[in-house]
N, C-alpha and C. Protein backbone atom coordinates (compact mmCIF):
# COMPACT_ATOMS: atom_id res chain seq x y z
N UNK A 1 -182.02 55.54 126.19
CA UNK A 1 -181.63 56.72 126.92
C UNK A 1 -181.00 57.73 125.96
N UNK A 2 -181.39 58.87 126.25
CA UNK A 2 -180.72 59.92 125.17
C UNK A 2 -179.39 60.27 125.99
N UNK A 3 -178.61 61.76 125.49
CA UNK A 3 -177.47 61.62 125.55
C UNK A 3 -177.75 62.68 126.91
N UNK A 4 -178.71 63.30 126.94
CA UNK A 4 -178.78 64.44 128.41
C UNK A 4 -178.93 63.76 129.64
N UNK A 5 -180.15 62.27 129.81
CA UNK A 5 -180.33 61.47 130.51
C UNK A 5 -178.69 60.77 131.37
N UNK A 6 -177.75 59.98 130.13
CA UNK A 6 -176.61 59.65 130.26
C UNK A 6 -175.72 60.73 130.91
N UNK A 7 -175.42 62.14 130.81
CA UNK A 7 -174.83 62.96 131.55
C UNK A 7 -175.17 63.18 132.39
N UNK A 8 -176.33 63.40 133.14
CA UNK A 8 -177.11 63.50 134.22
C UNK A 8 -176.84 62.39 134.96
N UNK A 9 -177.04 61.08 134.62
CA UNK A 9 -176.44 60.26 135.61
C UNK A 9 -175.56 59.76 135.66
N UNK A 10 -174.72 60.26 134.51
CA UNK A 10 -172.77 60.49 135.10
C UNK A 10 -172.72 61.43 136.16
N UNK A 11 -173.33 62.57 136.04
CA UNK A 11 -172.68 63.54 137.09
C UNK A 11 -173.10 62.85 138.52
N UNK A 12 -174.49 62.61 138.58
CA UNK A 12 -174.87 62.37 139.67
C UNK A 12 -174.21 60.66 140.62
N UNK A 13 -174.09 59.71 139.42
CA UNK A 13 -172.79 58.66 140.33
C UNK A 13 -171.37 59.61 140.93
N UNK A 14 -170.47 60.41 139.83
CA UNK A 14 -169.95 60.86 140.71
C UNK A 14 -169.95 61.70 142.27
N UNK A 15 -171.43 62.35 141.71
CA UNK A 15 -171.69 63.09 143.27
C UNK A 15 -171.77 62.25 144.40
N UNK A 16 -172.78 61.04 143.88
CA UNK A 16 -172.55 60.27 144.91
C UNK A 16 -171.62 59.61 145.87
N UNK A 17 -170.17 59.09 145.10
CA UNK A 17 -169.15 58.65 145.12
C UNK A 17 -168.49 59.62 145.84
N UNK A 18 -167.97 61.10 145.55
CA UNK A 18 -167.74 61.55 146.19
C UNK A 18 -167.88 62.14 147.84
N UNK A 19 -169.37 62.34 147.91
CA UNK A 19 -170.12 62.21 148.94
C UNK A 19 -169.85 61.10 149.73
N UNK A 20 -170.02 59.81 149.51
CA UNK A 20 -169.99 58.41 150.23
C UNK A 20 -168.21 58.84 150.54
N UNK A 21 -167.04 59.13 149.56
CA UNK A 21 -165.44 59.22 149.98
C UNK A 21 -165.57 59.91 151.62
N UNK A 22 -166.32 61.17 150.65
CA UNK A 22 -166.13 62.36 152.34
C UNK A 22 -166.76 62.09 153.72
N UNK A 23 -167.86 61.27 153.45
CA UNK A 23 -168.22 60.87 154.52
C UNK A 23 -167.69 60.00 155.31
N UNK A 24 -166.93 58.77 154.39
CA UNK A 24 -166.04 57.81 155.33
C UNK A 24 -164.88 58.30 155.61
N UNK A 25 -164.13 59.37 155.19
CA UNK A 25 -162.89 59.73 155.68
C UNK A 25 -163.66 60.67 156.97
N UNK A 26 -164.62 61.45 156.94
CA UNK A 26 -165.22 62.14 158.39
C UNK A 26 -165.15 61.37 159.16
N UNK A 27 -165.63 59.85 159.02
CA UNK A 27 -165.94 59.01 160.41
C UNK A 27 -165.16 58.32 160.57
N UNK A 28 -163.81 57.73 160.02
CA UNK A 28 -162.94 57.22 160.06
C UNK A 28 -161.93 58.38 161.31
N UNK A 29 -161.97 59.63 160.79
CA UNK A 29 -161.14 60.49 161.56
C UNK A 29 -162.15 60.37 162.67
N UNK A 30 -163.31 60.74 163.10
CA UNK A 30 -164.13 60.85 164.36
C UNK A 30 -163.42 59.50 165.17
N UNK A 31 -163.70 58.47 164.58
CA UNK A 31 -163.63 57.46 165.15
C UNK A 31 -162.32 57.29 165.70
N UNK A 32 -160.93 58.01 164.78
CA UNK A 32 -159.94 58.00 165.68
C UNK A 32 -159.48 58.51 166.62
N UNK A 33 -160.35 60.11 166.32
CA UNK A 33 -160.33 60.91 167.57
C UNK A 33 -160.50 60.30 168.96
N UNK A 34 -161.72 59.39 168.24
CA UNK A 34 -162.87 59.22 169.58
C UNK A 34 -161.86 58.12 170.48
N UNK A 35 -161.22 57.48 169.81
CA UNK A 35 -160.32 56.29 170.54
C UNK A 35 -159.17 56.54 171.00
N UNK A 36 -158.46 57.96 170.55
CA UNK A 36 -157.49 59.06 171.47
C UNK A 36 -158.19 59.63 172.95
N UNK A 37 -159.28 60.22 172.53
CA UNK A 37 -159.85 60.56 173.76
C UNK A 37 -160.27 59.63 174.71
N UNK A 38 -160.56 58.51 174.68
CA UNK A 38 -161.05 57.52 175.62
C UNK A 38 -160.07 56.92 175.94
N UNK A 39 -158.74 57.03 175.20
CA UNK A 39 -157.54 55.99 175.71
C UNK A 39 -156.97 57.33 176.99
N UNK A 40 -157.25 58.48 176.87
CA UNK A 40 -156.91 59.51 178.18
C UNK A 40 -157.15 58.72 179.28
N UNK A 41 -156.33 59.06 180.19
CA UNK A 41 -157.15 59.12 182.14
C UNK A 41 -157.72 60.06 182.25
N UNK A 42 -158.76 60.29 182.98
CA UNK A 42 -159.84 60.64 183.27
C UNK A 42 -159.27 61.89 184.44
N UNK A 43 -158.50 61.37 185.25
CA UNK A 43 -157.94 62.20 186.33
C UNK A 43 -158.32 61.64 187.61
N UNK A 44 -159.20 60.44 187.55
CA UNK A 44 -159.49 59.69 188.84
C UNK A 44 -159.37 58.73 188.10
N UNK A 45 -158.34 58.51 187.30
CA UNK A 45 -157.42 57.01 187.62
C UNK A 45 -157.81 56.28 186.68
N UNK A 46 -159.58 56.41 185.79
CA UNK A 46 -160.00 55.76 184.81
C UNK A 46 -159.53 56.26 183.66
N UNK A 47 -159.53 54.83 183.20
CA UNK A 47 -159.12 54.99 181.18
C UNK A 47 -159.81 53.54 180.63
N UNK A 48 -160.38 54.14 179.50
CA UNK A 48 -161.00 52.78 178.63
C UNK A 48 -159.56 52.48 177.91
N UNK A 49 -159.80 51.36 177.16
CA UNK A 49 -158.68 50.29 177.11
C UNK A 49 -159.45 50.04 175.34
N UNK A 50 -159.21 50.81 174.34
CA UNK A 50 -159.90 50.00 173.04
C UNK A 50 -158.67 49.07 172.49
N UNK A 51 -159.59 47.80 172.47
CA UNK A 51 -159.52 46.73 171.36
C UNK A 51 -159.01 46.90 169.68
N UNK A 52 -158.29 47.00 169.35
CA UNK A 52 -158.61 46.66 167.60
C UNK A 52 -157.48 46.03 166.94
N UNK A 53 -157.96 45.47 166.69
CA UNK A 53 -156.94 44.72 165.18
C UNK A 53 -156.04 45.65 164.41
N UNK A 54 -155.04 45.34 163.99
CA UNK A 54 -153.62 45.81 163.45
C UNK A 54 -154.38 46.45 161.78
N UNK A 55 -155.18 45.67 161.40
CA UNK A 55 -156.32 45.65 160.18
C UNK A 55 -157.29 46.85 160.53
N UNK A 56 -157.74 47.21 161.55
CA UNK A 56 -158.81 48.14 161.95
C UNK A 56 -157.89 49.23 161.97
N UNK A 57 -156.82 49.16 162.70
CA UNK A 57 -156.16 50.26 162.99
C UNK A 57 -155.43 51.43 161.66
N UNK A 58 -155.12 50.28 160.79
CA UNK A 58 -154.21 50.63 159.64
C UNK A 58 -155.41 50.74 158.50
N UNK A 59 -156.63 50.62 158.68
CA UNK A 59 -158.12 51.12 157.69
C UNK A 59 -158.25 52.55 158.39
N UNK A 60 -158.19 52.61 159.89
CA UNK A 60 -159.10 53.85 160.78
C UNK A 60 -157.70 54.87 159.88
N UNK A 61 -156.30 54.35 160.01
CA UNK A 61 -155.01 55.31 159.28
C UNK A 61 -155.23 56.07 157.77
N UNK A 62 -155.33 55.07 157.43
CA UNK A 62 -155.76 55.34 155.88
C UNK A 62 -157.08 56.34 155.75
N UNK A 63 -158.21 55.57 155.89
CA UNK A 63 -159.61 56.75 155.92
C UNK A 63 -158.84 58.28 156.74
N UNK A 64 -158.44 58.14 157.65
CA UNK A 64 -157.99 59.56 157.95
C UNK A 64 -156.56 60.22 156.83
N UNK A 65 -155.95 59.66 156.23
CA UNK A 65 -154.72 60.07 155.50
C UNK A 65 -155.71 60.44 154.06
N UNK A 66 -156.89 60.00 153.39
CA UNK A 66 -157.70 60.53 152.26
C UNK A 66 -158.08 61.69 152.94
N UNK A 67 -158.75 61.86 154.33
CA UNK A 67 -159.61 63.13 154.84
C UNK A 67 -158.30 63.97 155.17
N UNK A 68 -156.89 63.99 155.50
CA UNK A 68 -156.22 65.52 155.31
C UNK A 68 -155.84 65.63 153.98
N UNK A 69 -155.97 64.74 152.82
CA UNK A 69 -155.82 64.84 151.05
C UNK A 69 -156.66 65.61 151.18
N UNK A 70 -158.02 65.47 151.21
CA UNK A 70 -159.17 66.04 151.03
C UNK A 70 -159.50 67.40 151.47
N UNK A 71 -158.64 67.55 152.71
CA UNK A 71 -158.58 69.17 153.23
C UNK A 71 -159.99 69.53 153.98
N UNK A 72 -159.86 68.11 155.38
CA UNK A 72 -160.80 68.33 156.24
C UNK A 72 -160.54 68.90 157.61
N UNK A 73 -161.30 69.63 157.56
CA UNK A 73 -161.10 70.66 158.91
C UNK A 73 -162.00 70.45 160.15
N UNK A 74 -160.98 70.48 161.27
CA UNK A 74 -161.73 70.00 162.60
C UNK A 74 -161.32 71.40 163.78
N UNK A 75 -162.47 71.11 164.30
CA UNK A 75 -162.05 72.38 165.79
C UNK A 75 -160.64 72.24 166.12
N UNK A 76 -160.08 73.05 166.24
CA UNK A 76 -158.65 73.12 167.19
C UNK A 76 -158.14 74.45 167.92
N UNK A 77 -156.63 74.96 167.89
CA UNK A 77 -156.39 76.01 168.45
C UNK A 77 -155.00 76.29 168.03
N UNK A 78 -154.97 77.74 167.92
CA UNK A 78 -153.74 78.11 167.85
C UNK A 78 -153.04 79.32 168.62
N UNK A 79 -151.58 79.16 169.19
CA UNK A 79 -151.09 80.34 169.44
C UNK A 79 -151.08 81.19 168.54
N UNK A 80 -151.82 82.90 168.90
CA UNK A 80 -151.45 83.91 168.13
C UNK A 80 -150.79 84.56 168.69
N UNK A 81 -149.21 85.33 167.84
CA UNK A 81 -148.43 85.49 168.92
C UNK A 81 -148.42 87.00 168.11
N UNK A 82 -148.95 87.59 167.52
CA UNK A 82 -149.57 89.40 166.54
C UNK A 82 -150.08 89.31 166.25
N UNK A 83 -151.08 90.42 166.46
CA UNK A 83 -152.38 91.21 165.45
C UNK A 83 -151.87 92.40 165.38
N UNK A 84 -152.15 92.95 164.08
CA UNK A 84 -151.71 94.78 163.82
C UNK A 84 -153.05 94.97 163.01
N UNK A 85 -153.32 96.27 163.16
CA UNK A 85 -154.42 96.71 161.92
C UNK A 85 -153.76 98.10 161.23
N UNK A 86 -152.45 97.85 161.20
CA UNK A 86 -151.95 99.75 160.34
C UNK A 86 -151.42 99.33 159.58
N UNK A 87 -152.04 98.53 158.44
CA UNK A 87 -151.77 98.39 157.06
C UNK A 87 -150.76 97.80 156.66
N UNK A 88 -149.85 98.43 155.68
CA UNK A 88 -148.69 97.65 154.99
C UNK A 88 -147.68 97.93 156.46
N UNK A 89 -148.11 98.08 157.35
CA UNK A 89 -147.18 98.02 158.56
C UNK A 89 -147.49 97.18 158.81
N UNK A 90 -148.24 96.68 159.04
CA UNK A 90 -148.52 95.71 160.07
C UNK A 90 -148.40 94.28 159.49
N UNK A 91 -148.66 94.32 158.00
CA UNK A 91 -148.19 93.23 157.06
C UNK A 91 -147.06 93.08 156.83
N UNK A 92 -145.88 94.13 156.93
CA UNK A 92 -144.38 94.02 156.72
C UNK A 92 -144.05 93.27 158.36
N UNK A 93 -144.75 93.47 159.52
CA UNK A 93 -144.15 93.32 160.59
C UNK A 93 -145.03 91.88 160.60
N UNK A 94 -146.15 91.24 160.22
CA UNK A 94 -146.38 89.73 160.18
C UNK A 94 -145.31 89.02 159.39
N UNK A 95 -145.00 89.30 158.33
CA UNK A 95 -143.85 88.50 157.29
C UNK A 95 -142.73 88.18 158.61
N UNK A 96 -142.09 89.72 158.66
CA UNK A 96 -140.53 89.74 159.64
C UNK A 96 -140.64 88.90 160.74
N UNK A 97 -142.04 88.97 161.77
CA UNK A 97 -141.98 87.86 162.62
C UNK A 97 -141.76 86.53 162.09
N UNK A 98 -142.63 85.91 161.41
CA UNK A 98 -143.04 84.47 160.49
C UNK A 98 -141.27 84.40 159.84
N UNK A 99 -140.41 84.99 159.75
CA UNK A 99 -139.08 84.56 159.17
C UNK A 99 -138.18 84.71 160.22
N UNK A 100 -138.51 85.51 161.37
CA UNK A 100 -137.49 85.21 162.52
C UNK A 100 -138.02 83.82 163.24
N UNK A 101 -139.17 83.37 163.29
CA UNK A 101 -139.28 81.96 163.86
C UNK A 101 -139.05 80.95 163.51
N UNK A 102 -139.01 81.37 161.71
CA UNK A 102 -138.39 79.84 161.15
C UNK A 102 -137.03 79.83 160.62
N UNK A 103 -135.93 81.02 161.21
CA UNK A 103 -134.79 80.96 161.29
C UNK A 103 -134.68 79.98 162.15
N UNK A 104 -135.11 80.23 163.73
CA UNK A 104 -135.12 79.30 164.74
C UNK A 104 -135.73 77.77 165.22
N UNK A 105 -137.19 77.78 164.68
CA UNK A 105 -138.03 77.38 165.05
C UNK A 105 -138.63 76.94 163.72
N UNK A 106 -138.07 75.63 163.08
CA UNK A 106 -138.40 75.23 161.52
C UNK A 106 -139.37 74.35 161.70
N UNK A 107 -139.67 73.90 162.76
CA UNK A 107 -140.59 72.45 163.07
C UNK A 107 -142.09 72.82 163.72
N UNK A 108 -142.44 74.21 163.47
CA UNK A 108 -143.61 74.63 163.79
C UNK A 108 -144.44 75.40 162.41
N UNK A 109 -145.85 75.06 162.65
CA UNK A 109 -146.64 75.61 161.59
C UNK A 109 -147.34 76.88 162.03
N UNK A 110 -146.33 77.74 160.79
CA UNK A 110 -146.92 79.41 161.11
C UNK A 110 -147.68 79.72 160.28
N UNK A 111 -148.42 80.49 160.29
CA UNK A 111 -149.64 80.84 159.50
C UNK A 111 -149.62 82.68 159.45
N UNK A 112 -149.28 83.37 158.48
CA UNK A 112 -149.79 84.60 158.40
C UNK A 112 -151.18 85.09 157.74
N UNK A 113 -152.23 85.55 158.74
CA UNK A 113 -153.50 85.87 158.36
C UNK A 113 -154.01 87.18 157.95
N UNK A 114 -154.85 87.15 157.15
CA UNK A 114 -155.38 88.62 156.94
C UNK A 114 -156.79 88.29 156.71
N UNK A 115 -157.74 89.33 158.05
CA UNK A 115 -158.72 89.52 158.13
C UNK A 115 -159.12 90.63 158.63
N UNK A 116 -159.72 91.17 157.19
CA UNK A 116 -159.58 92.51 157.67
C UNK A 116 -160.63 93.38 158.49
N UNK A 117 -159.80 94.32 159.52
CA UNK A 117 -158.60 94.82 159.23
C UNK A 117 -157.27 94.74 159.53
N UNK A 118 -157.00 93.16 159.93
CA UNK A 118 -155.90 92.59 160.94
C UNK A 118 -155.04 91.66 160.27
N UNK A 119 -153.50 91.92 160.56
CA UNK A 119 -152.62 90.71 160.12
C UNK A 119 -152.42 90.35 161.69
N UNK A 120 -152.21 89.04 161.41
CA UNK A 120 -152.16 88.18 162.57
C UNK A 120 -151.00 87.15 162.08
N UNK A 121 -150.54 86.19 163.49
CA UNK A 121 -149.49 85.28 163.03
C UNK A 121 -149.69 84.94 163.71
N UNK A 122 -150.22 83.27 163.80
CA UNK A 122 -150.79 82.42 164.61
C UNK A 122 -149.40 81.38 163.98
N UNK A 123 -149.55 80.33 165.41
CA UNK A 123 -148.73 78.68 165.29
C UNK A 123 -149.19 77.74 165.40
N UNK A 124 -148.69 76.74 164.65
CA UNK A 124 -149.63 75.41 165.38
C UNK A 124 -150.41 74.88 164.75
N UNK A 125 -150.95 73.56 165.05
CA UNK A 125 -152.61 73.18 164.87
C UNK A 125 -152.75 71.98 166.07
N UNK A 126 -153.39 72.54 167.33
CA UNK A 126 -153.42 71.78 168.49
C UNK A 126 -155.12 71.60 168.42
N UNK A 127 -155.17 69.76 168.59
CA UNK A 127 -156.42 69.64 168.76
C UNK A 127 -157.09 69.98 170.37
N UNK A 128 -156.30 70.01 170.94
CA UNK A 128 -157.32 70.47 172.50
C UNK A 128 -156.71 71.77 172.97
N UNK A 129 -157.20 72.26 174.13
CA UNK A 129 -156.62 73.79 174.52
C UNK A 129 -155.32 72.92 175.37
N UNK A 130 -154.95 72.01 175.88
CA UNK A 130 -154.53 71.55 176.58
C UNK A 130 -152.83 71.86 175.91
N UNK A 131 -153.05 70.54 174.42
CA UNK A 131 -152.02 70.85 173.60
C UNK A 131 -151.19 72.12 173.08
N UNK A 132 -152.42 72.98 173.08
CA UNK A 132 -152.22 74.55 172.74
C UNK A 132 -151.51 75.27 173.84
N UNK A 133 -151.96 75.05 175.26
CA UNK A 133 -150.95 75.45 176.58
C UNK A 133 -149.53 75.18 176.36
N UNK A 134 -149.34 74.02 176.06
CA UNK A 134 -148.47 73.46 176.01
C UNK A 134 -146.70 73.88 175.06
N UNK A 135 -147.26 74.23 173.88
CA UNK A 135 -146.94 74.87 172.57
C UNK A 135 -146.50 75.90 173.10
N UNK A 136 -147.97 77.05 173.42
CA UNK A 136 -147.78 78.33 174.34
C UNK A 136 -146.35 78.32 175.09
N UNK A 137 -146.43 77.37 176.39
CA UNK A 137 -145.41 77.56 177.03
C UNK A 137 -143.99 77.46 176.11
N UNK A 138 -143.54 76.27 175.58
CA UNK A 138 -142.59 76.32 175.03
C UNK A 138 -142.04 76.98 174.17
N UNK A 139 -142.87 77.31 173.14
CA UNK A 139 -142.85 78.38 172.26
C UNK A 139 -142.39 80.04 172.66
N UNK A 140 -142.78 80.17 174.33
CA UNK A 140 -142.46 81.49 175.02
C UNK A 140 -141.24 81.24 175.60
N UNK A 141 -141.00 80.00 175.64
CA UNK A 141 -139.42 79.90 176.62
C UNK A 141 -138.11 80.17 175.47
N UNK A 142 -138.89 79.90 174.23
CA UNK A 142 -138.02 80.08 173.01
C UNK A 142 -138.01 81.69 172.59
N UNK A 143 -139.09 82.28 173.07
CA UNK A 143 -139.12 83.67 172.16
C UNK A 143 -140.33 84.67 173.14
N UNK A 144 -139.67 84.70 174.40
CA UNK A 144 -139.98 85.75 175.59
C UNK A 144 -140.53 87.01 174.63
N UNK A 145 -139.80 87.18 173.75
CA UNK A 145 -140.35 88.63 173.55
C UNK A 145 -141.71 89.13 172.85
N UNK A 146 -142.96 87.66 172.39
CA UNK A 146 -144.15 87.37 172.18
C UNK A 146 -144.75 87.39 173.17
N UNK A 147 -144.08 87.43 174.45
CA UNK A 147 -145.27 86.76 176.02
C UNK A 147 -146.28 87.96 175.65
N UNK A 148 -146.39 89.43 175.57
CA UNK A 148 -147.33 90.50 175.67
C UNK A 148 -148.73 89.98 175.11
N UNK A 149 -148.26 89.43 173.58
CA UNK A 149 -149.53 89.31 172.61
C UNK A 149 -149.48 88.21 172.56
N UNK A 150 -148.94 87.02 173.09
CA UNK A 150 -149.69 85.59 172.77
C UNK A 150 -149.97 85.39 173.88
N UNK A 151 -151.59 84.41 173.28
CA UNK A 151 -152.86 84.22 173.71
C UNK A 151 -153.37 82.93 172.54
N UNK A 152 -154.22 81.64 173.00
CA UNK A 152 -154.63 80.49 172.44
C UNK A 152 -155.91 81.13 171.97
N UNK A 153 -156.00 80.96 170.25
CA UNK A 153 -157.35 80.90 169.67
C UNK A 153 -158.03 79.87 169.21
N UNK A 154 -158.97 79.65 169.15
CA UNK A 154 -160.05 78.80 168.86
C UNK A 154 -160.02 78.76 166.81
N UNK A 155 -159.49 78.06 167.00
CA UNK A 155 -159.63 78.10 165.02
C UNK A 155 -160.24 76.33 164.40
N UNK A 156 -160.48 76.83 163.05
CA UNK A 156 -160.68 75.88 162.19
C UNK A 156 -159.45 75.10 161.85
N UNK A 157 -158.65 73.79 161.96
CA UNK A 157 -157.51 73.25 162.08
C UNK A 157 -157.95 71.99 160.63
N UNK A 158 -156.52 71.71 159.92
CA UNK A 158 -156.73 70.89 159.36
C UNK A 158 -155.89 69.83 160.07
N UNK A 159 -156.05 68.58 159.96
CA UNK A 159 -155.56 67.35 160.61
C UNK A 159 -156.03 66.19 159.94
């Protein structure tokens, strides 16, 4: 084997390797999702009941603790509680919100966005709209003076 052959299939074991990591931390997290959602009631009284070993459980933990290393992103939602589009106004007034909530409110994840032509300040990372209601409400009982502009968005969430 020459020496181009040998780099070529260095790179390509690692691709592989990597590939095979990301894929088992994807289905490791699916799979835990999937056993949150089925352990729900239904609302007529049904709920599945999963089985697993202390061993299954603490593998399904792990494969998901490499996939948020890894910086994998799943559907979720967040309260946005501003959007502005008038420039360095509207970016001085995303900061000032985002530091009056974590004067108060240190145990929530704020996010200041810019997409332009909008700063925004979203909270949170709720996997269902349900969770996101939820947040919503409390989050407004803490800071009435957001009720106008918060509203639950549909975002890309890491978890």
């Amino acid at each position: 084997m020459n020496i181009q052959s040998l780099m070529t299939y260095s790179i390509m074991r690692k691709f592989i390797l990597i590939l095979v990591m990301v894929l088992s931390s994807a289905f490791a997290f699916c799979q835990e999702s999937i056993v949150k959602k089925l352990s729900v009631e239904n609302g007529e009284g049904n709920k599945v009941v999963v089985h697993q070993t202390s061993d299954t459980r603490d593998l399904v933990q792990s494969a998901s603790d490499v996939a948020i290393g890894a910086g994998v992103t799943v559907d979720g939602f967040r309260l946005q509680i501003f959007s502005g589009n008038k420039g360095s106004k509207s970016r001085n007034m995303a900061y000032k919100i985002k530091e009056d909530i974590e004067k108060v409110a240190n145990d929530v994840d704020i996010y200041v966005l810019y997409m332009v032509p909008f700063w925004r300040v979203q909270i949170g990372n709720c996997l269902t709209r349900n969770e996101a209601n939820e947040l919503k409400t409390s989050f407004l009982s803490k800071f009435p003076e957001y009720s106008n502009e918060a509203y639950i968005v549909p975002v890309k969430i890491q978890k």
